[in-house]
C-alpha atoms as a PDB file:
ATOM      1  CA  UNK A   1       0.000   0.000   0.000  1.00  0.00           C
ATOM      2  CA  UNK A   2       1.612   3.447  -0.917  1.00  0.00           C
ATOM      3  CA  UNK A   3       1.193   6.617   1.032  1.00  0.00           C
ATOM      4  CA  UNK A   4      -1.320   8.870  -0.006  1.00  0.00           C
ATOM      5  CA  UNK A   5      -0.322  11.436  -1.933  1.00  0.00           C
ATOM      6  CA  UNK A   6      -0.816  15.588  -1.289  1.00  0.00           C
ATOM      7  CA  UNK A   7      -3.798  15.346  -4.090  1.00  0.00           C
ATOM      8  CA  UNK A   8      -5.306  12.209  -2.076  1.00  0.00           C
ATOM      9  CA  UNK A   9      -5.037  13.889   0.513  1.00  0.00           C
ATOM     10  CA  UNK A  10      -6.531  17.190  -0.342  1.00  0.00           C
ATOM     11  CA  UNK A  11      -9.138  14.879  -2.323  1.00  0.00           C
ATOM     12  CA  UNK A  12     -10.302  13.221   1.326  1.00  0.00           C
ATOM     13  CA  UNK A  13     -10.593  17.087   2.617  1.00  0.00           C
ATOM     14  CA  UNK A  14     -12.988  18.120  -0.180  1.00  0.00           C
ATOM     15  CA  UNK A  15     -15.030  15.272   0.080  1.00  0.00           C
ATOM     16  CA  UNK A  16     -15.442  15.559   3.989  1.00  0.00           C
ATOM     17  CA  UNK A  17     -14.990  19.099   4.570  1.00  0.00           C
ATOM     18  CA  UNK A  18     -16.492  20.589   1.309  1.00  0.00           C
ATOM     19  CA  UNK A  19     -17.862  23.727   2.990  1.00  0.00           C
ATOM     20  CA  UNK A  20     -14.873  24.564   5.739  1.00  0.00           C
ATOM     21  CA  UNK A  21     -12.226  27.113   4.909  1.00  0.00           C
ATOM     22  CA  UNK A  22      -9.218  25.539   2.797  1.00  0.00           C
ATOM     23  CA  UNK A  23      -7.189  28.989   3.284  1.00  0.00           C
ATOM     24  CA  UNK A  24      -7.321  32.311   4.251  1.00  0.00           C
ATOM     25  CA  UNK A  25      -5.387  34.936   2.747  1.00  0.00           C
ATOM     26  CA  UNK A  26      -5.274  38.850   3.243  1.00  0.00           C
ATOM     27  CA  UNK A  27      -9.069  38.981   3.701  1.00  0.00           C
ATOM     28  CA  UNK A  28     -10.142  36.511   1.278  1.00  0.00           C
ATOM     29  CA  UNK A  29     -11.505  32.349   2.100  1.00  0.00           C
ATOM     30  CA  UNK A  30     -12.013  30.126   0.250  1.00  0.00           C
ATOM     31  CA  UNK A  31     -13.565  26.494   0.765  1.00  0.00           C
ATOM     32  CA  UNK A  32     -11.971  23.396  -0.252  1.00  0.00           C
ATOM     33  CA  UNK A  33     -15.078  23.203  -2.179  1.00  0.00           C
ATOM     34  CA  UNK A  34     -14.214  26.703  -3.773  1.00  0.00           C
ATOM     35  CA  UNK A  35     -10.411  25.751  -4.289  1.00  0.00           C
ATOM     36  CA  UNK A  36     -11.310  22.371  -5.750  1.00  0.00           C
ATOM     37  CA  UNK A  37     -13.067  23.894  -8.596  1.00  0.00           C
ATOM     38  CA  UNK A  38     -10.932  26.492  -9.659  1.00  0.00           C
ATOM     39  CA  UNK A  39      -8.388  23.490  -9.483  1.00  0.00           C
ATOM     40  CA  UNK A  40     -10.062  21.999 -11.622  1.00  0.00           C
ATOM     41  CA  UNK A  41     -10.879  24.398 -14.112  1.00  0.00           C
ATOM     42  CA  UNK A  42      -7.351  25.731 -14.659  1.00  0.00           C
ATOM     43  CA  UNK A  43      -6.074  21.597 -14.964  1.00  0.00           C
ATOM     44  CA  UNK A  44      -8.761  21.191 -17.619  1.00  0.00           C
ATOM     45  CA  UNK A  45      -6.977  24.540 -18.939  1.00  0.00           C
ATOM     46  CA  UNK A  46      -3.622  22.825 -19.088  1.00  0.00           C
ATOM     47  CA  UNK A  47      -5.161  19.236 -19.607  1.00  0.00           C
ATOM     48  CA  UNK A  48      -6.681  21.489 -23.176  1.00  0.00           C
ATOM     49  CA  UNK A  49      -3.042  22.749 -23.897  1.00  0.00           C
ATOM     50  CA  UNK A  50      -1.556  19.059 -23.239  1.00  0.00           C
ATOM     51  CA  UNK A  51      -0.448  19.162 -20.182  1.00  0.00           C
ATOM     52  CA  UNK A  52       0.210  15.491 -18.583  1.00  0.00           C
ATOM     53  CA  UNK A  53       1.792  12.912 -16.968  1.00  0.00           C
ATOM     54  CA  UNK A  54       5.678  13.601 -17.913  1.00  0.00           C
ATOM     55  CA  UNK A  55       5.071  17.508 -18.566  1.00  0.00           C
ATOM     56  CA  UNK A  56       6.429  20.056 -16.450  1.00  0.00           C
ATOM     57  CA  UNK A  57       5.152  23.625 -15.592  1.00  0.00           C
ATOM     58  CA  UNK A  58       6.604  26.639 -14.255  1.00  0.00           C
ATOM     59  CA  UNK A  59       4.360  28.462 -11.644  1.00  0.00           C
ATOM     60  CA  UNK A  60       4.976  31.885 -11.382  1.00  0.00           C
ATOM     61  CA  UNK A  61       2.500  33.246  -8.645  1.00  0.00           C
ATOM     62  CA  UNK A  62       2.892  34.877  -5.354  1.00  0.00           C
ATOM     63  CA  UNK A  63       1.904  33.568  -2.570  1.00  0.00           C
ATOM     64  CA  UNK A  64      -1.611  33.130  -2.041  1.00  0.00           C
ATOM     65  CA  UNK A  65      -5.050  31.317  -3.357  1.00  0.00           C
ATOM     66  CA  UNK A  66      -3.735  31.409  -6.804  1.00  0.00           C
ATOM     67  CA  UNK A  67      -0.439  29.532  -5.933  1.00  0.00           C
ATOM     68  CA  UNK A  68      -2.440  27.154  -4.324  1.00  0.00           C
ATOM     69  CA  UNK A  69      -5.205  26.785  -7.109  1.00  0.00           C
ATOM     70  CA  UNK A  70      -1.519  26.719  -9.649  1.00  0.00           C
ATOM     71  CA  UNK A  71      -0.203  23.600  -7.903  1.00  0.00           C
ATOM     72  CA  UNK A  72      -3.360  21.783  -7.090  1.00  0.00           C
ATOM     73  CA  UNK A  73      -3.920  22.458 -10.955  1.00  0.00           C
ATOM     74  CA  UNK A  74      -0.681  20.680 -12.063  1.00  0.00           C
ATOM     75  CA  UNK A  75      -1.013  17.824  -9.520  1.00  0.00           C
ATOM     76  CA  UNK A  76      -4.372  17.456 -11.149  1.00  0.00           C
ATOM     77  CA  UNK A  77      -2.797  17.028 -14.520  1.00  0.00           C
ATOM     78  CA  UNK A  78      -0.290  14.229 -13.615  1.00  0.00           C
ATOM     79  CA  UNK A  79       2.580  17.076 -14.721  1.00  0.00           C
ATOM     80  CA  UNK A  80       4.762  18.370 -11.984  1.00  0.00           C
ATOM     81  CA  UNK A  81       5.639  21.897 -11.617  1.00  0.00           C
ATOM     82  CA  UNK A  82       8.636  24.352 -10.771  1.00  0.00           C
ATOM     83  CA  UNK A  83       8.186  27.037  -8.175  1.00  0.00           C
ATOM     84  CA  UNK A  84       9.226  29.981 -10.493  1.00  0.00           C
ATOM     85  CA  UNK A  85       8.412  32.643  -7.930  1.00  0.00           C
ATOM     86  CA  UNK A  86       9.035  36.283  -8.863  1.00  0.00           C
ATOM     87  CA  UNK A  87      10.919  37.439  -5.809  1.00  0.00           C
ATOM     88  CA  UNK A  88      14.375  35.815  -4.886  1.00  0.00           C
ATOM     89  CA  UNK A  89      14.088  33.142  -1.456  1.00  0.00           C
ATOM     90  CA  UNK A  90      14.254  34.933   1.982  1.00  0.00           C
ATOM     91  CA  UNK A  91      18.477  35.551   2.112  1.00  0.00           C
ATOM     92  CA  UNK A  92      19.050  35.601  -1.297  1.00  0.00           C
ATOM     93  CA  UNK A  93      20.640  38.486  -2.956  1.00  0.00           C
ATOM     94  CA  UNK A  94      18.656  38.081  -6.246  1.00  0.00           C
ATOM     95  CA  UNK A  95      21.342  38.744  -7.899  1.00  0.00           C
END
């Protein structure tokens, strides 16, 4: 038996919790409901543009509901992703 995986597990949460707050984020909520189907909107979005098992995608978000939505989205696919975040790590010169 294999470990469940962060979509499984995020999977379990909409299905039992649909209506209690995923994440909050400077004044805004949103449901695991709510975050499960903007999810899964932009994955059919990338699914449409062949996005799949093998593929990789940059996400280039700030932190936040969008971020989350971004990776959810790619997880959704079967594609991984690469955290192409617009400000430099905490300690890093950006340089």
């Amino acid at each position: 038996m294999t470990a469940p995986t962060l979509l499984d597990r995020f999977a379990r949460q909409v299905a039992d919790h649909p209506d209690a707050v995923a994440l909050r984020h400077t004044g805004t909520s949103l449901t695991y409901r709510e975050l499960d189907e903007w999810a899964g909107r932009l994955a059919a979005r990338l699914a449409a543009k062949g996005t799949g098992p093998g593929s990789l995608v940059a996400l280039a978000a700030d932190r936040g509901p969008a971020a989350v939505a971004g990776v959810l989205a790619v997880l959704k696919t079967g594609a991984a992703y690469l955290d192409w975040t617009r400000r430099p790590p905490c300690g890093a010169s950006g340089a």
